[in-house]
Protein backbone atom coordinates (compact mmCIF):
# COMPACT_ATOMS: atom_id res chain seq x y z
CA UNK A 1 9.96 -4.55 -62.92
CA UNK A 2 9.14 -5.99 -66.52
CA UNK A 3 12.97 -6.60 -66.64
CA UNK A 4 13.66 -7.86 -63.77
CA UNK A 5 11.25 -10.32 -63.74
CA UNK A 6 12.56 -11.24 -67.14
CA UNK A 7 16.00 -11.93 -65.95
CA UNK A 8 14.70 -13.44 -62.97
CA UNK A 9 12.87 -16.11 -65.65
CA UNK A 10 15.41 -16.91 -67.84
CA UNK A 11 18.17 -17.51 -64.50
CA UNK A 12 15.41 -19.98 -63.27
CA UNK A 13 15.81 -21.69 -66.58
CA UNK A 14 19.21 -21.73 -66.72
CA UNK A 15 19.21 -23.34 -63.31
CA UNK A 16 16.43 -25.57 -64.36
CA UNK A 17 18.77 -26.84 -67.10
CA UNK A 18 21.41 -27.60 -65.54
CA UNK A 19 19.56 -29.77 -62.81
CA UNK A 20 18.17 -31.81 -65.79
CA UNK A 21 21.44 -31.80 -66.68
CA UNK A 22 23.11 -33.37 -63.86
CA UNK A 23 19.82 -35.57 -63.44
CA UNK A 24 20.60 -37.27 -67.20
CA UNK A 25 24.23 -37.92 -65.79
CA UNK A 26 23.74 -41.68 -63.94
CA UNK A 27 21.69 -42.94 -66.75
CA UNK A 28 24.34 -42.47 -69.37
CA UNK A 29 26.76 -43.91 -66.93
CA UNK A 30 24.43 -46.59 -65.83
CA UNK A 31 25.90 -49.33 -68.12
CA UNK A 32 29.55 -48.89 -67.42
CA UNK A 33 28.44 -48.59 -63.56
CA UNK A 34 26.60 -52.11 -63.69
CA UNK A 35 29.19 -53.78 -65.61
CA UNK A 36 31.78 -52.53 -62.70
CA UNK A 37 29.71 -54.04 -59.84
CA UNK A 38 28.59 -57.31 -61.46
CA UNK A 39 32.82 -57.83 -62.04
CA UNK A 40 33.48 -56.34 -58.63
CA UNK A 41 30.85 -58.40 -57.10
CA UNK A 42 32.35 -61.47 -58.70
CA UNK A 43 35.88 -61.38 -57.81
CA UNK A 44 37.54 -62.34 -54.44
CA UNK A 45 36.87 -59.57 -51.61
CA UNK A 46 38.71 -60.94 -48.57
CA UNK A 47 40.34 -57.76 -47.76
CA UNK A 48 39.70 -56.84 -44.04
CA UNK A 49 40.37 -54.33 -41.76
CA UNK A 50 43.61 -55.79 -40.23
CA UNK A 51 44.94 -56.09 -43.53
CA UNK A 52 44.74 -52.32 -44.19
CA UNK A 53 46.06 -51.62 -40.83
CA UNK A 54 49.12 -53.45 -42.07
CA UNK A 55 49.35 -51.76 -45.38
CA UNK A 56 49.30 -48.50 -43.51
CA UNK A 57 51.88 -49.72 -40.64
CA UNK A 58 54.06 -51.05 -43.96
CA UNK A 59 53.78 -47.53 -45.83
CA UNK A 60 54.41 -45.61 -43.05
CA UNK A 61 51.03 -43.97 -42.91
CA UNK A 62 51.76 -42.73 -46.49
CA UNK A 63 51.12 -42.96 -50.03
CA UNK A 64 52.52 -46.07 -51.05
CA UNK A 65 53.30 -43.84 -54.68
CA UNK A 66 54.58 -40.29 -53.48
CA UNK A 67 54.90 -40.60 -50.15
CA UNK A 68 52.44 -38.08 -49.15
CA UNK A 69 50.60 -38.71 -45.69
CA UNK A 70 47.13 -37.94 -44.93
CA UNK A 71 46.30 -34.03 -44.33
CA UNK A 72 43.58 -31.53 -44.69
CA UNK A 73 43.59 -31.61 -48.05
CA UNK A 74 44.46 -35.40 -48.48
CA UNK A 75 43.18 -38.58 -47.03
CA UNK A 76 44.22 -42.30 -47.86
CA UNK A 77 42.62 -44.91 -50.43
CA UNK A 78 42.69 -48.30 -50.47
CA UNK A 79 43.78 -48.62 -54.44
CA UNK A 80 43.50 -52.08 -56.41
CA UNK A 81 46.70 -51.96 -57.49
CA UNK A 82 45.26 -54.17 -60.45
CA UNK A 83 42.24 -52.31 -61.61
CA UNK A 84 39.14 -54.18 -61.06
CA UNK A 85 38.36 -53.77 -64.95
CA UNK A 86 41.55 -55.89 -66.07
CA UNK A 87 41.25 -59.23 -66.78
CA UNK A 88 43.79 -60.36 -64.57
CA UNK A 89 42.49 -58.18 -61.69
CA UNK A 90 43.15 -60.66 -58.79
CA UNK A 91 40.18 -58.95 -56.71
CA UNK A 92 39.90 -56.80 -53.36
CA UNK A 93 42.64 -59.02 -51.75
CA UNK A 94 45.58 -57.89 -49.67
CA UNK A 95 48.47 -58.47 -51.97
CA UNK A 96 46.16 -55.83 -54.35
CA UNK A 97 45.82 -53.17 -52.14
CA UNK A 98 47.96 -50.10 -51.46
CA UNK A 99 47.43 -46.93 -49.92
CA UNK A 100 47.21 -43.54 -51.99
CA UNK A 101 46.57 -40.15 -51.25
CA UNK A 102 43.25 -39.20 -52.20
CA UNK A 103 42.33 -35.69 -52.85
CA UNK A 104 42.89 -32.99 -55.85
CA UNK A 105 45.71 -34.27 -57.33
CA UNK A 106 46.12 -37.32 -55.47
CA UNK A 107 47.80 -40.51 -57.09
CA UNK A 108 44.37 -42.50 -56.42
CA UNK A 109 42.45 -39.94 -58.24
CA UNK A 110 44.90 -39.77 -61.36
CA UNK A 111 45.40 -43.73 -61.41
CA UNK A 112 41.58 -44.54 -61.41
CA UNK A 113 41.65 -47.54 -63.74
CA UNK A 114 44.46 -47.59 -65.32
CA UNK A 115 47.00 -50.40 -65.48
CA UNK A 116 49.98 -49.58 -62.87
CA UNK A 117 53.04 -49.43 -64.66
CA UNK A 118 51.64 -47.23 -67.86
CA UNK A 119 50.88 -44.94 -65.23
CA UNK A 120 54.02 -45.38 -63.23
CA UNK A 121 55.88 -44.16 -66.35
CA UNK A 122 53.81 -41.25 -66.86
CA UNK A 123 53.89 -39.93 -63.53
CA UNK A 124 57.83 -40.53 -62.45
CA UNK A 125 59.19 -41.62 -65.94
CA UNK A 126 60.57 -45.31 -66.99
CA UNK A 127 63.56 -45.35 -64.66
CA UNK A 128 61.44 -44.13 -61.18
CA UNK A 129 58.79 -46.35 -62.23
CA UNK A 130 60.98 -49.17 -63.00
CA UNK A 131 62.07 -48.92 -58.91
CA UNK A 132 58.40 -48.33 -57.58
CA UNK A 133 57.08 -51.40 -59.12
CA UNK A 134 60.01 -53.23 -57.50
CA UNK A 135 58.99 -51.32 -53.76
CA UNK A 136 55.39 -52.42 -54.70
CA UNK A 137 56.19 -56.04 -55.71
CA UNK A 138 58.25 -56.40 -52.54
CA UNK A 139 55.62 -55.29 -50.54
CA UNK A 140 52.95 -57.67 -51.98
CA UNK A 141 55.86 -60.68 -51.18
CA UNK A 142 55.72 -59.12 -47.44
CA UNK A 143 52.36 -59.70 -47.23
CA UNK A 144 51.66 -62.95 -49.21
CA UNK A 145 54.71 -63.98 -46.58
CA UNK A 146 52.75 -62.82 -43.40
CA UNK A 147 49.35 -64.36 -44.46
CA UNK A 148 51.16 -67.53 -44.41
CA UNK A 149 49.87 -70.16 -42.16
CA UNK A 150 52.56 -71.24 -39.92
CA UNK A 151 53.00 -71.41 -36.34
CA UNK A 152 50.48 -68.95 -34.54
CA UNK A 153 50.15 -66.87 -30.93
CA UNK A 154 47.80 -68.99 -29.25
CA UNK A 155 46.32 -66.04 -28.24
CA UNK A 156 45.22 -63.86 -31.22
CA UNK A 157 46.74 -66.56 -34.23
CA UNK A 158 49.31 -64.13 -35.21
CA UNK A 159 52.81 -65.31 -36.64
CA UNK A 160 55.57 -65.68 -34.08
CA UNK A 161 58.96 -65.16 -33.91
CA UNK A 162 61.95 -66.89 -31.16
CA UNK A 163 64.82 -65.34 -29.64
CA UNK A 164 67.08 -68.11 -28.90
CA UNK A 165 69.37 -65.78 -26.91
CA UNK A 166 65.98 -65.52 -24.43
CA UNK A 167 64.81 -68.90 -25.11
CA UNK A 168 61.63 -67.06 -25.47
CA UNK A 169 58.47 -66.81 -28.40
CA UNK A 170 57.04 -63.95 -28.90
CA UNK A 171 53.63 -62.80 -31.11
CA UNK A 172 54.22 -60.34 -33.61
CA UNK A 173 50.72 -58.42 -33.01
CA UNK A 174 49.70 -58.65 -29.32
CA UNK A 175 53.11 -59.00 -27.68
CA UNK A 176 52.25 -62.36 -25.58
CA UNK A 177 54.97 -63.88 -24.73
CA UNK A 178 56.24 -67.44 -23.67
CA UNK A 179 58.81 -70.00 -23.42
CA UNK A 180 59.95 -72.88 -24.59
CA UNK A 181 58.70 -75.16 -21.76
CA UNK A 182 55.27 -73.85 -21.98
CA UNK A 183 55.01 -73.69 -25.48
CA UNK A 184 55.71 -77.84 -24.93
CA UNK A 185 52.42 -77.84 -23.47
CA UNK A 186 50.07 -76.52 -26.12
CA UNK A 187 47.81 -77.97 -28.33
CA UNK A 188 48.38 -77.64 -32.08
CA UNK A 189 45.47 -76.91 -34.38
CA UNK A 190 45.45 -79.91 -36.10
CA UNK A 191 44.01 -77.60 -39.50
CA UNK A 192 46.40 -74.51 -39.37
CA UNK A 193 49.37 -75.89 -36.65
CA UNK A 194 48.76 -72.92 -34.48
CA UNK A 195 49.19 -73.07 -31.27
CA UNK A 196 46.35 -73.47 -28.82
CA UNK A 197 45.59 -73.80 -24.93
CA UNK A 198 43.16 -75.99 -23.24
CA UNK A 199 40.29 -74.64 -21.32
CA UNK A 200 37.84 -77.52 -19.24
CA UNK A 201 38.86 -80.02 -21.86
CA UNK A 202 38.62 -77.71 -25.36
CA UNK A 203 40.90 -75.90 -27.49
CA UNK A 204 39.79 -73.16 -29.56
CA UNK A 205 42.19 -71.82 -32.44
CA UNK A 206 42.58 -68.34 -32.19
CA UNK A 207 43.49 -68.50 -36.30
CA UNK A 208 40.38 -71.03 -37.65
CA UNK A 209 38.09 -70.05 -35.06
CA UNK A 210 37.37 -74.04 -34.65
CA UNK A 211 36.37 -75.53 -31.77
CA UNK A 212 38.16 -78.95 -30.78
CA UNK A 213 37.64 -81.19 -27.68
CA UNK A 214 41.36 -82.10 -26.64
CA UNK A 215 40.50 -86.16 -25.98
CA UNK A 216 39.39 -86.17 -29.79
CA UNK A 217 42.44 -84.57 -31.13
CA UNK A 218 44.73 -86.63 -33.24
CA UNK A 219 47.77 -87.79 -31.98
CA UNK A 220 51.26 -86.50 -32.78
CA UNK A 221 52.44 -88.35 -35.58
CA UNK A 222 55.92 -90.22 -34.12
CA UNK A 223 59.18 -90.62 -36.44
CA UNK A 224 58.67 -92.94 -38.95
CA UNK A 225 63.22 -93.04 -38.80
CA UNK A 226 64.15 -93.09 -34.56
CA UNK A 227 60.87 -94.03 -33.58
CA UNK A 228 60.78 -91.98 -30.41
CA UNK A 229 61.02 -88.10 -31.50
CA UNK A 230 57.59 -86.43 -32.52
CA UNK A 231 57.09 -84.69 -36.21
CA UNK A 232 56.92 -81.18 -36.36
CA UNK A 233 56.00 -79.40 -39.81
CA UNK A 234 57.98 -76.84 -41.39
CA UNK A 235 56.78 -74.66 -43.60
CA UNK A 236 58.17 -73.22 -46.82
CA UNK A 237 56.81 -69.88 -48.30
CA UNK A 238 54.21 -71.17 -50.41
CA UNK A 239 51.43 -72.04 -47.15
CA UNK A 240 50.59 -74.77 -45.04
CA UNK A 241 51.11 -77.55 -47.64
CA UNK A 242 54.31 -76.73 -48.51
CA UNK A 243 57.08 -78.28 -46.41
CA UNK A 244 58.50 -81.54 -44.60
CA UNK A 245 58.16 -83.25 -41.13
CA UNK A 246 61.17 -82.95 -38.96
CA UNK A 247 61.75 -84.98 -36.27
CA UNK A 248 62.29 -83.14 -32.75
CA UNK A 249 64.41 -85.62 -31.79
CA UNK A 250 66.95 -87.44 -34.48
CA UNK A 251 66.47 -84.09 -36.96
CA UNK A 252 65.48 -86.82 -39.75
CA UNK A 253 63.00 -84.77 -42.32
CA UNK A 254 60.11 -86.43 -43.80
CA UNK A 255 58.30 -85.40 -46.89
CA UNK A 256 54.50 -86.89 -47.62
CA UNK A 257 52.73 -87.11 -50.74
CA UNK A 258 50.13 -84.66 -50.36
CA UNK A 259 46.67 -85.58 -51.74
C-alpha cells in the first residue's frame, strides 16, 4: 500500500507540473499576442461575409494553394495572404484573403506568418511558385475589378452585365433581370451611379444604403457638345472617379477635372 500510494504521489505531481506548465504558457506569449491585436486592430478590416462567399465560389470551394477541399480532416481558412505582422500588410480586406485548408498539415497551418512567396518556394519550388503567385495575383485583380463601383442591380447593388443579342441586363448575384426600356426609367444614385427605383416619391440605393427623395435629385447633366443627349459615366478599372461622360446621343466623351 506504502508503494502504491507513493506512485500514486509522485503521478499527482507530475500532473501537477505540467498544469503549471501549460498555465505559464499565455504569459510568456502575452507580449507577442498584444502586439498582434493592437496591429490587427489598427489596420483596415472590411472583409465581410459576401466577400468570402466569393473567394470560395472563385476557388472552387478549395484551397486556393493545393487545391484541397474541405473534409473531415480539413476545413477552410480565411488566410491574409500578407501576414498581418508585415509592414506592408494591407489589412483584413478582400484582395488579402484566400482560402486554405486548415488542419494537420494544412497550407494555413504551415504558412502562419510568413511572407507568401518564401513560402511558395519552399512548399512547390521556384518555378510552381513562380505560377501560383501569378493565379493569386490574378485573383486579387478579379476582385479589386468586381468591388468596383459601376452600374448596379437596382435590386441588391450588384454589378451587371447586357446581352445585346436579348437587349436585356442582367445582375450578376440575384438574377433580376430587365430591359432596356425599363432600365430608361430608373433613378441613378447620384453617389455610386447605381441604378435605383422609385417607391411613393423615394429612391433607396441598394449599394450606399442612402435614402433620396426623387424631386431633390439632381438633374442629368445634358451634353455640353449636341446639347440634347444626356451624359452617362463610364468607368475605367480604377473606381468611380476614373472615367469620362459620354453622351447618349452624339457619342461625344467628356472628361472633368476632378476635385
Amino acid at each position: 500500500m506504502a508503494e502504491n500510494g507513493w506512485g500514486l504521489s509522485r503521478a499527482l505531481a507530475a500532473v501537477t507540473s505540467r498544469l503549471r506548465g501549460r498555465e505559464s504558457l499565455p504569459v510568456r506569449q502575452a507580449a507577442p499576442l498584444r502586439a498582434y491585436v493592437a496591429r490587427k486592430r489598427s489596420l483596415p478590416d472590411t472583409f465581410t461575409e459576401r466577400d468570402w462567399q466569393r473567394a470560395l465560389e472563385y476557388w472552387d470551394y478549395k484551397c486556393a494553394v493545393c487545391g484541397r477541399p474541405r473534409g473531415l480532416w480539413h476545413t477552410l481558412a480565411a488566410d491574409h495572404w500578407i501576414p498581418l505582422t508585415a509592414p506592408d500588410c494591407p489589412g483584413t480586406v478582400p484582395t488579402n484573403i484566400v482560402p486554405l485548408c486548415h488542419g494537420e498539415g494544412g497550407c494555413n497551418n504551415t504558412k502562419r506568418a510568413k511572407m507568401p512567396t518564401e513560402w511558395l518556394i519552399a512548399k512547390l519550388g521556384e518555378r510552381a511558385a513562380f505560377y501560383k503567385q501569378l493565379e493569386i495575383d490574378a485573383y486579387f485583380l478579379w476582385v479589386k475589378d468586381q468591388l468596383t463601383e459601376r452600374l448596379g442591380c437596382w435590386n441588391c447593388g450588384e454589378p451587371v452585365l447586357f446581352s445585346e443579342e436579348d437587349n436585356v441586363w442582367l445582375c450578376t448575384y440575384c438574377n433580376a433581370e430587365w430591359t432596356t426600356d425599363e432600365a430608361r426609367r430608373f433613378q441613378r444614385c447620384p453617389r455610386c451611379q447605381c441604378w435605383m427605383i422609385e417607391i411613393d416619391g423615394f429612391c433607396t440605393c441598394p449599394r450606399c444604403r442612402i435614402d433620396w427623395a426623387v424631386a431633390t435629385l439632381p438633374p442629368p447633366e445634358r451634353c455640353p457638345g449636341c446639347g440634347d443627349g444626356l451624359l452617362e459615366w463610364e468607368y475605367e478599372a480604377e473606381g468611380p472617379a476614373c472615367g469620362w461622360w459620354r453622351c447618349t446621343a452624339c457619342g461625344g466623351e467628356w472628361v472633368f477635372e476632378w476635385e
